[in-house]
C-alpha atoms as a PDB file:
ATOM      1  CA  UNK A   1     -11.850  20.207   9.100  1.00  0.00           C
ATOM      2  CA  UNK A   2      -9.412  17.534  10.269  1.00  0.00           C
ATOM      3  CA  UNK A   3      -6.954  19.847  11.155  1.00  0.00           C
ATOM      4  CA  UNK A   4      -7.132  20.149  14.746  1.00  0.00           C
ATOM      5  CA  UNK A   5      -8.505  16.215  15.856  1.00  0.00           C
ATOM      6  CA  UNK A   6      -7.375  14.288  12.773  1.00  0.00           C
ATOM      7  CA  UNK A   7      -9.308  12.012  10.510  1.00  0.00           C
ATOM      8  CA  UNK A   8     -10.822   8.462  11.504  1.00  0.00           C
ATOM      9  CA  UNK A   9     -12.844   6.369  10.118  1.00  0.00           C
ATOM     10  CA  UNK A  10     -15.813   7.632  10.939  1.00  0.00           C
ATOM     11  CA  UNK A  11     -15.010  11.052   8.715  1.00  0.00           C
ATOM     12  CA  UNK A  12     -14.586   8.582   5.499  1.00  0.00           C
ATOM     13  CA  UNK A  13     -17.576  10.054   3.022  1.00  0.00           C
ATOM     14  CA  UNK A  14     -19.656   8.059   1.529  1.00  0.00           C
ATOM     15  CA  UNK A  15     -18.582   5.815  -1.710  1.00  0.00           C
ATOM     16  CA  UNK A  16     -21.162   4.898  -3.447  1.00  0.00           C
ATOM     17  CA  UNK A  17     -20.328   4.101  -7.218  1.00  0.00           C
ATOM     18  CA  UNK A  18     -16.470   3.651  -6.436  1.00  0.00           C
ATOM     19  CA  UNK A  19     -14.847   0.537  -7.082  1.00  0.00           C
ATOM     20  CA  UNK A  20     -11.874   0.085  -4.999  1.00  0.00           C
ATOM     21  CA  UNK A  21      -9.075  -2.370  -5.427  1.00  0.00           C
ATOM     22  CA  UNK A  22      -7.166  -3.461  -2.042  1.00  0.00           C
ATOM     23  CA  UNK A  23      -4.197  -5.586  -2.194  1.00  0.00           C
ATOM     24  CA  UNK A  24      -3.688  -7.901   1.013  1.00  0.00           C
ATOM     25  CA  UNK A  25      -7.287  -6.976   2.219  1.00  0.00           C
ATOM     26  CA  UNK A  26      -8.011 -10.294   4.020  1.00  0.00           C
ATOM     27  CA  UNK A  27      -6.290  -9.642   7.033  1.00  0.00           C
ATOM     28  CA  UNK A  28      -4.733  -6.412   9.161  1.00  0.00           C
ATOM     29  CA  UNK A  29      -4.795  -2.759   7.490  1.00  0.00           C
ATOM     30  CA  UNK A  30      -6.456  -3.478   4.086  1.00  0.00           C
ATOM     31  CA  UNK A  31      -9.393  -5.747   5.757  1.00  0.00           C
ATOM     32  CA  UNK A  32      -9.967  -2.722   8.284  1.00  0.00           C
ATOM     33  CA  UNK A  33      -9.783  -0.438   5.228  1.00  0.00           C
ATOM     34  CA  UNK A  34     -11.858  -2.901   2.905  1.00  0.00           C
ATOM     35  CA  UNK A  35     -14.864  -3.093   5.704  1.00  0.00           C
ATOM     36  CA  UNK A  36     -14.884   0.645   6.176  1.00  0.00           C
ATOM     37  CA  UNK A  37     -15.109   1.348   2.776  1.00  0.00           C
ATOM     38  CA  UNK A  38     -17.565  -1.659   2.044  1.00  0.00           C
ATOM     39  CA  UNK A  39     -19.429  -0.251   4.826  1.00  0.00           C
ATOM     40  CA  UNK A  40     -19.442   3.591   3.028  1.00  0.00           C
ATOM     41  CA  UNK A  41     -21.034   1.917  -0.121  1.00  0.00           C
ATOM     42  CA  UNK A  42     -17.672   1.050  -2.454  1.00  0.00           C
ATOM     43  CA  UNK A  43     -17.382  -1.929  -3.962  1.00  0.00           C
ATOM     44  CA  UNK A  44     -14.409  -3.483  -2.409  1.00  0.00           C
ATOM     45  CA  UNK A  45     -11.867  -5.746  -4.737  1.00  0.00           C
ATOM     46  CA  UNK A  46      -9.988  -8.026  -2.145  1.00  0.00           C
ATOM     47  CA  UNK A  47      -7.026  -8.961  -3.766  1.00  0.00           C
ATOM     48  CA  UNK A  48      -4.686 -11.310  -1.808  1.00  0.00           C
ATOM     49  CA  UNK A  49      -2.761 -14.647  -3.045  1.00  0.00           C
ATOM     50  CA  UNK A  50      -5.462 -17.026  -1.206  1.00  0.00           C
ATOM     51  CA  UNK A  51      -8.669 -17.219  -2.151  1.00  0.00           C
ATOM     52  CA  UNK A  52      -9.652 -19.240   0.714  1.00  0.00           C
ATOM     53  CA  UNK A  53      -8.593 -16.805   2.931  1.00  0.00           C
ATOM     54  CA  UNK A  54      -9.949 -13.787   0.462  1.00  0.00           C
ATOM     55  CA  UNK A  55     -13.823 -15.465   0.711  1.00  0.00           C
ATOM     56  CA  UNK A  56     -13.190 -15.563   4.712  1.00  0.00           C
ATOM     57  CA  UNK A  57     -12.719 -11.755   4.851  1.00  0.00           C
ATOM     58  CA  UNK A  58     -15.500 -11.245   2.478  1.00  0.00           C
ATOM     59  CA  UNK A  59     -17.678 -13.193   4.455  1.00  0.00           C
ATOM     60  CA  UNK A  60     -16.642 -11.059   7.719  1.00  0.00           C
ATOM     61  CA  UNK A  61     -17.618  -7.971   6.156  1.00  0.00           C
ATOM     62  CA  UNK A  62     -20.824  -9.399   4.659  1.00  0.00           C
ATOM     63  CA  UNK A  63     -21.620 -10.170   8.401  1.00  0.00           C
ATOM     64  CA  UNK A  64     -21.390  -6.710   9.119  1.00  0.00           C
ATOM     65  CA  UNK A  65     -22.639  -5.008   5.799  1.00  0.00           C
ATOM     66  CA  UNK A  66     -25.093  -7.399   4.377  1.00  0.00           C
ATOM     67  CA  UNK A  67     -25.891  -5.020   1.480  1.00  0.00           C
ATOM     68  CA  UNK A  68     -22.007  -4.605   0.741  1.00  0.00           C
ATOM     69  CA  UNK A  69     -20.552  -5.436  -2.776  1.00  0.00           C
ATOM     70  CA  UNK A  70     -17.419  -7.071  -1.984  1.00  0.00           C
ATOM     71  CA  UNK A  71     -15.609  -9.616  -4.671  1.00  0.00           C
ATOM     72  CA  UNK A  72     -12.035 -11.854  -4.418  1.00  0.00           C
ATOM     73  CA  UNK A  73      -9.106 -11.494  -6.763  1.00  0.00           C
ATOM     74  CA  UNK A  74      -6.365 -14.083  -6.542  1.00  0.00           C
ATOM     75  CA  UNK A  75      -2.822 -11.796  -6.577  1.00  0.00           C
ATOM     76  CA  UNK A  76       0.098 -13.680  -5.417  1.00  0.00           C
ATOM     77  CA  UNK A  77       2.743  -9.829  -5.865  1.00  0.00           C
ATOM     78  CA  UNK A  78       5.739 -12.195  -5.298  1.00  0.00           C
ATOM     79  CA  UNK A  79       4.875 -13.939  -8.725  1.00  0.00           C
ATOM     80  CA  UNK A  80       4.875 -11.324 -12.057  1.00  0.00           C
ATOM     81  CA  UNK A  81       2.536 -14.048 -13.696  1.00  0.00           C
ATOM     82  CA  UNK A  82       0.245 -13.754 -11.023  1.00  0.00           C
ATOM     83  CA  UNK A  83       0.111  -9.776 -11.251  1.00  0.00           C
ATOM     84  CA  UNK A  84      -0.404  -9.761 -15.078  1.00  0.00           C
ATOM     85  CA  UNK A  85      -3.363 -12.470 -14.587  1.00  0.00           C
ATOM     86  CA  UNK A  86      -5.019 -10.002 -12.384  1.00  0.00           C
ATOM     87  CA  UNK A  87      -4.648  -6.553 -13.813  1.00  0.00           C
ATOM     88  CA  UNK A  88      -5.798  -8.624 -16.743  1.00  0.00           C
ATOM     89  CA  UNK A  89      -9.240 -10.034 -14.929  1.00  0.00           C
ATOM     90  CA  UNK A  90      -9.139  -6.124 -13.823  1.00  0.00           C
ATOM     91  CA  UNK A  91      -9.476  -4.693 -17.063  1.00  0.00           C
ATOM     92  CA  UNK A  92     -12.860  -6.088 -17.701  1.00  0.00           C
ATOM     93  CA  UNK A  93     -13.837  -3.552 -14.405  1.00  0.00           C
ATOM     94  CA  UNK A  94     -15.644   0.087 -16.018  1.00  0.00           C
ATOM     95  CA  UNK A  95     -13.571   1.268 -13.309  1.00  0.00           C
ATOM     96  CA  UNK A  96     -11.005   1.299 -11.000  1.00  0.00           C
ATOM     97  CA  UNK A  97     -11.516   4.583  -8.939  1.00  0.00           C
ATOM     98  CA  UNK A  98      -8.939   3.496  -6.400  1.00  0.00           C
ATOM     99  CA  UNK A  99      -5.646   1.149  -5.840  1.00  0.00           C
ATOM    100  CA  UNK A 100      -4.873   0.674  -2.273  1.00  0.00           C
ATOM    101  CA  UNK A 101      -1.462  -1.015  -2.601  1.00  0.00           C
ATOM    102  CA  UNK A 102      -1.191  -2.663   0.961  1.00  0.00           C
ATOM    103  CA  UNK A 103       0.037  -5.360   1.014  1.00  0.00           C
ATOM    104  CA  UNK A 104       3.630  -6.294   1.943  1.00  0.00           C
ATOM    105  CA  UNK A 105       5.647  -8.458   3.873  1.00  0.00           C
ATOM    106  CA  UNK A 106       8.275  -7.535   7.002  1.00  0.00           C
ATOM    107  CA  UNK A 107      11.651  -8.783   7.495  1.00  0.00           C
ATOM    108  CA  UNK A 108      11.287 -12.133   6.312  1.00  0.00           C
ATOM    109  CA  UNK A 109      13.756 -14.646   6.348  1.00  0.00           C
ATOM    110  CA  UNK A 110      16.190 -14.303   3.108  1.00  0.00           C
ATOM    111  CA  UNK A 111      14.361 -15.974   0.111  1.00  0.00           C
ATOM    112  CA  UNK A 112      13.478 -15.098  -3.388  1.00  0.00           C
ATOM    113  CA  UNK A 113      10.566 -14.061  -5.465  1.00  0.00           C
ATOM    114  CA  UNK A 114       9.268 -16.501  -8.449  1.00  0.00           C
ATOM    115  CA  UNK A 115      11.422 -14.253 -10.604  1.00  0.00           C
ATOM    116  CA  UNK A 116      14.109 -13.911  -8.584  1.00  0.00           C
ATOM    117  CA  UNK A 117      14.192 -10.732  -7.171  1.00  0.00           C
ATOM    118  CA  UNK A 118      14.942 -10.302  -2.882  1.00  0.00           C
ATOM    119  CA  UNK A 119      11.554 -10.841  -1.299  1.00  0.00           C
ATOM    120  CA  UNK A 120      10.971  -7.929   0.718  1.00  0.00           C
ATOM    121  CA  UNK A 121      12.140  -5.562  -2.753  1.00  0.00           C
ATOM    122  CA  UNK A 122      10.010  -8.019  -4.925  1.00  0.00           C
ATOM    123  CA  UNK A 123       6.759  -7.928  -3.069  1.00  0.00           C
ATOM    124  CA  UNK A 124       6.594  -4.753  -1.367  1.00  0.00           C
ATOM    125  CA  UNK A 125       7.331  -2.342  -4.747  1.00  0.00           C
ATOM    126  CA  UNK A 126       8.169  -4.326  -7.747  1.00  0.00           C
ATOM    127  CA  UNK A 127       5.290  -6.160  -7.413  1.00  0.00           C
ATOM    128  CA  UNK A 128       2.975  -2.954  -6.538  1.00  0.00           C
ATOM    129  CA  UNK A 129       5.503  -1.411  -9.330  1.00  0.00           C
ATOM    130  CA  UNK A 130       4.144  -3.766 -12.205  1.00  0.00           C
ATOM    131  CA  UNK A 131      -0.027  -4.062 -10.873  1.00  0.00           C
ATOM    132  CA  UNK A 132       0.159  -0.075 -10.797  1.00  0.00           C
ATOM    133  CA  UNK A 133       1.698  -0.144 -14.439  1.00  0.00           C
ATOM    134  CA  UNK A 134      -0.549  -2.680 -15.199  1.00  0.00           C
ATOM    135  CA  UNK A 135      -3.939  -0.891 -14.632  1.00  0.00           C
ATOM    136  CA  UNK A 136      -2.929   2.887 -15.093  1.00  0.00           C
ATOM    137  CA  UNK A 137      -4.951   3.386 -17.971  1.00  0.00           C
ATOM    138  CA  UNK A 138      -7.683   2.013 -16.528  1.00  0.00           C
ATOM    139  CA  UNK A 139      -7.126   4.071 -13.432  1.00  0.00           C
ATOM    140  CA  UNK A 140      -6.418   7.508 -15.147  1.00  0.00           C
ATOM    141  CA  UNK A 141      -9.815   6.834 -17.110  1.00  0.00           C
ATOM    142  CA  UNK A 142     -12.044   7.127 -14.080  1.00  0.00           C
ATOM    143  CA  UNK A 143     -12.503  10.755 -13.217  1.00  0.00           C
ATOM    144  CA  UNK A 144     -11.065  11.633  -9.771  1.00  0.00           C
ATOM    145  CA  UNK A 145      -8.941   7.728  -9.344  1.00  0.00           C
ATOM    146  CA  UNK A 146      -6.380   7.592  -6.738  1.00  0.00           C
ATOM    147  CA  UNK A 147      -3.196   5.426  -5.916  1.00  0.00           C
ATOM    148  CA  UNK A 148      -2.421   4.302  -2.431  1.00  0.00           C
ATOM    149  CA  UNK A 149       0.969   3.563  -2.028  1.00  0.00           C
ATOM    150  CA  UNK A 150       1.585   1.747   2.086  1.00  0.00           C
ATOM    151  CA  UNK A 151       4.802   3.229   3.125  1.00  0.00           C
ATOM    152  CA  UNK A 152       6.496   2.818   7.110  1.00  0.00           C
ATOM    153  CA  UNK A 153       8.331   5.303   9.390  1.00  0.00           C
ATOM    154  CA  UNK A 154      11.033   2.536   8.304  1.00  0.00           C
ATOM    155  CA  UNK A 155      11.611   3.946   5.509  1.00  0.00           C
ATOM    156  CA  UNK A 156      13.785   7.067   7.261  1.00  0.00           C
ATOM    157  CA  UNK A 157      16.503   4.218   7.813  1.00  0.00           C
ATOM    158  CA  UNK A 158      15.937   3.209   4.212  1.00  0.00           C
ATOM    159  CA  UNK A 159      18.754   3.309   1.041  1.00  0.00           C
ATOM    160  CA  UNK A 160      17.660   1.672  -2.055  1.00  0.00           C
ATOM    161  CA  UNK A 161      21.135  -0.130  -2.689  1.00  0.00           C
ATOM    162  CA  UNK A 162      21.684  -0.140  -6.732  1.00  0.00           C
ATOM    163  CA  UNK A 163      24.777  -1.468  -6.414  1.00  0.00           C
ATOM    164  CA  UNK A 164      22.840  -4.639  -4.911  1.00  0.00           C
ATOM    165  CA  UNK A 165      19.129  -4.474  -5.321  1.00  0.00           C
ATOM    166  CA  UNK A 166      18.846  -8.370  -4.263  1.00  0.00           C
ATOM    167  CA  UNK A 167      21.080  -8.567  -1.297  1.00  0.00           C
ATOM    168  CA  UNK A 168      23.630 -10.809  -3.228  1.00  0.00           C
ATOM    169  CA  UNK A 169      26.147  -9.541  -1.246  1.00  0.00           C
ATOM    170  CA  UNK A 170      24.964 -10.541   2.098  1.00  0.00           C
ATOM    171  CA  UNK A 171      21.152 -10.131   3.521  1.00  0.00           C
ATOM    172  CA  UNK A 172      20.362  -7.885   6.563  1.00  0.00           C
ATOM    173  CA  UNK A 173      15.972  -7.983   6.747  1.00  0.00           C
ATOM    174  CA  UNK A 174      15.724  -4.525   8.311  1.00  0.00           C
ATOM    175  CA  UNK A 175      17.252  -2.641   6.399  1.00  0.00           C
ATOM    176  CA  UNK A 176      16.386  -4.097   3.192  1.00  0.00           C
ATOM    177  CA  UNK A 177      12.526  -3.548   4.959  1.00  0.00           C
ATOM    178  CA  UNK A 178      13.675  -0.191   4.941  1.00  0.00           C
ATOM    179  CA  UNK A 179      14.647  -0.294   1.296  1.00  0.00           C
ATOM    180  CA  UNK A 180      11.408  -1.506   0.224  1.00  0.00           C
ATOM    181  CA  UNK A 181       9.708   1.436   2.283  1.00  0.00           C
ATOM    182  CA  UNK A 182      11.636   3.949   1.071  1.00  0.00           C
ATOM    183  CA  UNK A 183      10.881   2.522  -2.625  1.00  0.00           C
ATOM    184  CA  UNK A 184       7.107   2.733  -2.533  1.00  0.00           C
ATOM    185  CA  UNK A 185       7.543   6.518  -1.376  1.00  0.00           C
ATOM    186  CA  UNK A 186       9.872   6.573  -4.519  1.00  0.00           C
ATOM    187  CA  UNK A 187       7.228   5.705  -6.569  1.00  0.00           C
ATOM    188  CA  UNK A 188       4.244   7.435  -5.358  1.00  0.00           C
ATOM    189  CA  UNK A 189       5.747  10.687  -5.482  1.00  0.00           C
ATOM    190  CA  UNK A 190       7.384   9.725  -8.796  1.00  0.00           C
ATOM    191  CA  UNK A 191       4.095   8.693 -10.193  1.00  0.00           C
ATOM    192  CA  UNK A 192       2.707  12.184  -8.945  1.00  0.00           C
ATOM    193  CA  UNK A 193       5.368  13.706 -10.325  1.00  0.00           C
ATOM    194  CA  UNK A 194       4.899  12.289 -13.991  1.00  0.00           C
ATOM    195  CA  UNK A 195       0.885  13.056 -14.329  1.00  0.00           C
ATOM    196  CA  UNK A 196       1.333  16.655 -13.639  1.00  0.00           C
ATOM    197  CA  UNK A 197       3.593  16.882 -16.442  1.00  0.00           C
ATOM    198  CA  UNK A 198       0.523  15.404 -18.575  1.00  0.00           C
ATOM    199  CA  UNK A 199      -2.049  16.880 -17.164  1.00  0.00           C
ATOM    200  CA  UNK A 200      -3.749  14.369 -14.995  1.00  0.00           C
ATOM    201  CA  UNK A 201      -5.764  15.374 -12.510  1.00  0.00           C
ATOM    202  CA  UNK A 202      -5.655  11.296 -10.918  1.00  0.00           C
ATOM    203  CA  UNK A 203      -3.691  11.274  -7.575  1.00  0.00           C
ATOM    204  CA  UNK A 204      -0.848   9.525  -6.645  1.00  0.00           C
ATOM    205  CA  UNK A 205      -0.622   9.583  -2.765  1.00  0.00           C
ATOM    206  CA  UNK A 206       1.019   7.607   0.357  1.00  0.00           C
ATOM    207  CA  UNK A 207       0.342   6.655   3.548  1.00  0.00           C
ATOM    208  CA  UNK A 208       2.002   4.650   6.691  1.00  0.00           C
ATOM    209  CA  UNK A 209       0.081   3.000   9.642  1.00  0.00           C
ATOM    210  CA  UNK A 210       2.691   4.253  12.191  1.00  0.00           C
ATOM    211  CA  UNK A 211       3.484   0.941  14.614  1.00  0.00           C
ATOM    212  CA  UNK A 212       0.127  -1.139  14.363  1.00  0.00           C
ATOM    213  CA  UNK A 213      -0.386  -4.424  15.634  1.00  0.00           C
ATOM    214  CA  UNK A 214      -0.559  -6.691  12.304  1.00  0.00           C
ATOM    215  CA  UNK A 215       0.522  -9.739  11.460  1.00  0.00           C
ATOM    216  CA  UNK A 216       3.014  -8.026   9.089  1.00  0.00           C
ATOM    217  CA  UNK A 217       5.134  -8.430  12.249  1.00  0.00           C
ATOM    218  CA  UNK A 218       4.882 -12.540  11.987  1.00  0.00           C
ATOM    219  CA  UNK A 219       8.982 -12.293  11.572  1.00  0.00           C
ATOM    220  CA  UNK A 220       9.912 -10.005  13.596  1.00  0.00           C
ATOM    221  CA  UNK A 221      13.177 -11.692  15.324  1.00  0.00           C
ATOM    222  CA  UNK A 222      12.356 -13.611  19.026  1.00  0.00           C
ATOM    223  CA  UNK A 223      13.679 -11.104  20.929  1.00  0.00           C
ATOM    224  CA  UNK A 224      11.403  -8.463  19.806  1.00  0.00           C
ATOM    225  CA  UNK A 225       8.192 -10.744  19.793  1.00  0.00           C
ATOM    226  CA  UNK A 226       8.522 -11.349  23.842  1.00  0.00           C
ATOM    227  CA  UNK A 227       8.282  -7.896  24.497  1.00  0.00           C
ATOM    228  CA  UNK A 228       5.214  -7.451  22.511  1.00  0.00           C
ATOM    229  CA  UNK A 229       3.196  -8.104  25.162  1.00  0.00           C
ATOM    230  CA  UNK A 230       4.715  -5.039  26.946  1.00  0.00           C
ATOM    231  CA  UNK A 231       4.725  -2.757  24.170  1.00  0.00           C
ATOM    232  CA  UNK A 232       0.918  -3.782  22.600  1.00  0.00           C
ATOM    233  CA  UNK A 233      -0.968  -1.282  24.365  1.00  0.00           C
ATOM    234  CA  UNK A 234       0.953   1.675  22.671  1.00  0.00           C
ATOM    235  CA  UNK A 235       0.321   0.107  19.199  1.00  0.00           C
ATOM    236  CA  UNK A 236      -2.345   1.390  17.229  1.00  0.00           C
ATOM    237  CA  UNK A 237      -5.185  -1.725  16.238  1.00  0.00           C
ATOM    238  CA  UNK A 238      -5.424  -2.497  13.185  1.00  0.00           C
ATOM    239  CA  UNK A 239      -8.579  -0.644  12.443  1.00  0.00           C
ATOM    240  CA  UNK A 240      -7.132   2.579  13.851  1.00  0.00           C
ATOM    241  CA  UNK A 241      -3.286   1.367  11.638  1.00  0.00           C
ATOM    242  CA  UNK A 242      -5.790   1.905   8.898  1.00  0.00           C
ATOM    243  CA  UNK A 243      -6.714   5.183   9.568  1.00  0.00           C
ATOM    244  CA  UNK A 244      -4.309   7.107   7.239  1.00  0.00           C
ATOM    245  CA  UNK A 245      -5.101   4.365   4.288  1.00  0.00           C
ATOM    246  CA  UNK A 246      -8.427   5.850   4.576  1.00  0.00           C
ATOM    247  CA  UNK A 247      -7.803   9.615   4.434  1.00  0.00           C
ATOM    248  CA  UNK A 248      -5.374   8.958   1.651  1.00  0.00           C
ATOM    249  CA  UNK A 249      -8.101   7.343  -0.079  1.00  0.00           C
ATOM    250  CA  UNK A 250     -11.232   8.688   1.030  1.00  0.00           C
ATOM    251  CA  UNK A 251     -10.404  12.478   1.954  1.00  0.00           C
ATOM    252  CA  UNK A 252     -11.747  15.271   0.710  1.00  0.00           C
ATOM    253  CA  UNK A 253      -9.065  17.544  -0.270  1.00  0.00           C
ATOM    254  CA  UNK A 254      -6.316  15.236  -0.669  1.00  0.00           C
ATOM    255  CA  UNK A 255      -3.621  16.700  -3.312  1.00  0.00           C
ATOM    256  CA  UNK A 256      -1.644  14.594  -5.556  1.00  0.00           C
ATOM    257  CA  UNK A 257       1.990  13.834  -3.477  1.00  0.00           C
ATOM    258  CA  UNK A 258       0.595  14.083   0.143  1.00  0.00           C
ATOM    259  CA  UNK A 259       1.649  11.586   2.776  1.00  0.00           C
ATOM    260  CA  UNK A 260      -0.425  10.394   5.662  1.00  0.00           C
ATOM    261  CA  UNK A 261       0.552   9.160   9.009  1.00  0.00           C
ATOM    262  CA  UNK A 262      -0.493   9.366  12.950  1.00  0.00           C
ATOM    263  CA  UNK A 263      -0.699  12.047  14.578  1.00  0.00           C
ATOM    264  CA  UNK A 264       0.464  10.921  18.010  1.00  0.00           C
ATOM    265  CA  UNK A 265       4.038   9.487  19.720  1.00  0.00           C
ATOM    266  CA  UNK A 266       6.034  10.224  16.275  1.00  0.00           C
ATOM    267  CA  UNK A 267       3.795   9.348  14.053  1.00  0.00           C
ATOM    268  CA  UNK A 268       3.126   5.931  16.023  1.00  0.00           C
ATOM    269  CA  UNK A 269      -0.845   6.086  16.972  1.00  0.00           C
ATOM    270  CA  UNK A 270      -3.605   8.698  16.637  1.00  0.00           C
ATOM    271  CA  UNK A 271      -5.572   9.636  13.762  1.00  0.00           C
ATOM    272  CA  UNK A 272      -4.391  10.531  10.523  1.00  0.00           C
ATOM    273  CA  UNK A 273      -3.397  13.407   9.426  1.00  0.00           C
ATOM    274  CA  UNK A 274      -0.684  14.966   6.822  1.00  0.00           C
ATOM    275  CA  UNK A 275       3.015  14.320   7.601  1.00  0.00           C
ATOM    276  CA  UNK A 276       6.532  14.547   6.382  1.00  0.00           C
ATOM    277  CA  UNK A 277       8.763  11.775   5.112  1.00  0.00           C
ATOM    278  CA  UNK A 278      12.671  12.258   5.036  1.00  0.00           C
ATOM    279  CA  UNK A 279      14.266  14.771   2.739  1.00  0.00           C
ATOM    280  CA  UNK A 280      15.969  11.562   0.928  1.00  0.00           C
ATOM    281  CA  UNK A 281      12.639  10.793  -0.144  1.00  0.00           C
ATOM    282  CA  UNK A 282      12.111  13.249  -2.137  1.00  0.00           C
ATOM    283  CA  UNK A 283      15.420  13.048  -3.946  1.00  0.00           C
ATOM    284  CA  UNK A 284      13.481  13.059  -7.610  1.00  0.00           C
ATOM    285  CA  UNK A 285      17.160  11.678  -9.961  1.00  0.00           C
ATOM    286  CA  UNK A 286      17.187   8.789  -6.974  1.00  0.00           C
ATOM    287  CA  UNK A 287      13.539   8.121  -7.961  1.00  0.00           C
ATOM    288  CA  UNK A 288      13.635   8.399 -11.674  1.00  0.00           C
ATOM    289  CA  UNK A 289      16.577   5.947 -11.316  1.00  0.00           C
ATOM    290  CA  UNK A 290      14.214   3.714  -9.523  1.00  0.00           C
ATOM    291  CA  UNK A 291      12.065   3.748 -12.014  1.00  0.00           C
ATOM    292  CA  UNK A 292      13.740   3.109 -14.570  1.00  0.00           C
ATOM    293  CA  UNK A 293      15.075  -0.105 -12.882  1.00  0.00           C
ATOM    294  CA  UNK A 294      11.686  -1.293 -11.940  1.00  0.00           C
ATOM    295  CA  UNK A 295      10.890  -0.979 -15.454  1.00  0.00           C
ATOM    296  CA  UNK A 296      13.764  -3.408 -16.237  1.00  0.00           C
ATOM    297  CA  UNK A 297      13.575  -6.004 -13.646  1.00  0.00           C
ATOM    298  CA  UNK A 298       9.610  -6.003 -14.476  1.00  0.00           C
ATOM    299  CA  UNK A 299       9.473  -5.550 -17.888  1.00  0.00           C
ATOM    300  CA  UNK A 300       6.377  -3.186 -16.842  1.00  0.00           C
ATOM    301  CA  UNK A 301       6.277   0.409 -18.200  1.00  0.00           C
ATOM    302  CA  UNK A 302       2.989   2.024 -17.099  1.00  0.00           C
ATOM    303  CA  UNK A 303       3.643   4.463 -20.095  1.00  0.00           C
ATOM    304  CA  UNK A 304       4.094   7.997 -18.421  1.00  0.00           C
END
């Protein structure tokens, strides 16, 4: 159906009776995805470290959807307290029928997490790592639940570095962006890869926005912020960045280990449609190695 055009948001079906958790929804991808899907009937979980900033977003939808269910959960992912006290408030829900995992952070200036793990590795998968483990039984008990995992096109620069995971030997943001990128696609097709082998029909899928105009991009280095103003026009907007979120979540059709990106300028703008990442990516010892570590460093096993 989407085949030839893509998918936008105006194909998302309707969602009534889903409960849907986004992570970072108060701003950029996940609040485009959270007042699409608000809009479609879900009840929308905002999850995001401010709750300040979580009731603004809520109240911006509302504006626009004054029947919409829409509710706040304070998740601060660079802080494993924090993501244990919400999967926790979480597991009072009857059901989670979908985790978006968006949120994230972009070459950020070196610092570490509350635990001590490199930012950028801490809050872009360990910290998606841990709420996913968290709240998989919850998830796997609602029939036909999916998992969103926010990848990048930076991720075909990425190496997940073993040898250093937290950039003790010297900190480049980039490619340790890259890292994290390359992690979360890791996981999602690790996490795919585990409930086939029990059974489970619940989907473990990925998506990137391609280049979208976000305030991920708050620390990006000077030189690249001037010529924003050049290169803005051939970003994708944040509603339109959200695009492949939405078919990832929302599509009819999606299989379990499917990745969603642009369709237009590699990957960069359009609608969404299915794409490739790198053959590294699917390297499944690299993965299960990965997983095992985020297991340690967490102290999170989602059990599968």
């Amino acid at each position: 159906m989407y085949a030839n055009r893509g998918f936008t948001e105006k194909d998302v079906p309707d969602q009534g009776g889903r409960t849907i958790v986004i992570t970072g929804a108060n701003t950029g991808l996940g609040y485009e995805a959270a007042r699409v899907l608000a809009g479609k009937n879900a009840r929308v979980i905002i999850a995001c470290r401010s709750p300040h900033k979580a009731q603004a977003a809520i109240e911006r939808i509302l504006a626009l959807h004054p029947e919409a269910e829409v509710a706040p959960l304070e998740l601060d992912l660079s802080s494993l307290a924090s993501v244990r006290e919400a999967a926790a408030q979480l597991g009072r829900e009857q059901r989670l029928d979908v985790l978006i995992n968006n949120a994230g952070i972009m070459v950020p200036p070196y610092e570490l997490t509350a635990d001590g793990f490199e930012s950028q590795f801490g809050v872009n998968h360990l910290g998606p790592f841990a709420f996913t483990g968290l709240l998989l039984d919850k998830i796997r008990a609602t029939p036909g639940a999916r998992i969103v995992s926010t990848s990048s096109i930076a991720h075909k620069r990425g190496k997940i570095h073993f040898d250093d995971i937290n950039a003790e030997r010297g900190y480049n943001a980039i490619p340790r962006y890259a890292q994290s990128k390359l992690a979360n696609l890791y996981f999602a097709y690790e996490l795919q890869r585990r409930l086939e082998a029990t059974g489970d029909p619940t989907l473990s899928v990925a998506a990137h926005p391609g280049i979208a105009d976000t305030e991920l991009s708050r620390y990006l280095p000077r030189s690249l912020m001037l010529m924003a103003p050049v290169f803005r026009p051939l970003f994708n907007s944040p509603a339109q960045g959200a695009w492949p979120t939405l078919a990832a979540a929302s599509m009819e059709g999606v299989k379990g280990g499917e990745y969603y990106g642009p369709s237009k300028r590699g990957e960069t703008a359009g609608p969404a449609v299915r794409v490739k990442s790198t053959r590294r990516s699917h390297d499944p010892e690299a993965a299960r190695r990965l997983w095992e570590l985020s297991i340690e460093m967490t102290g999170v096993d989602p059990g599968i």
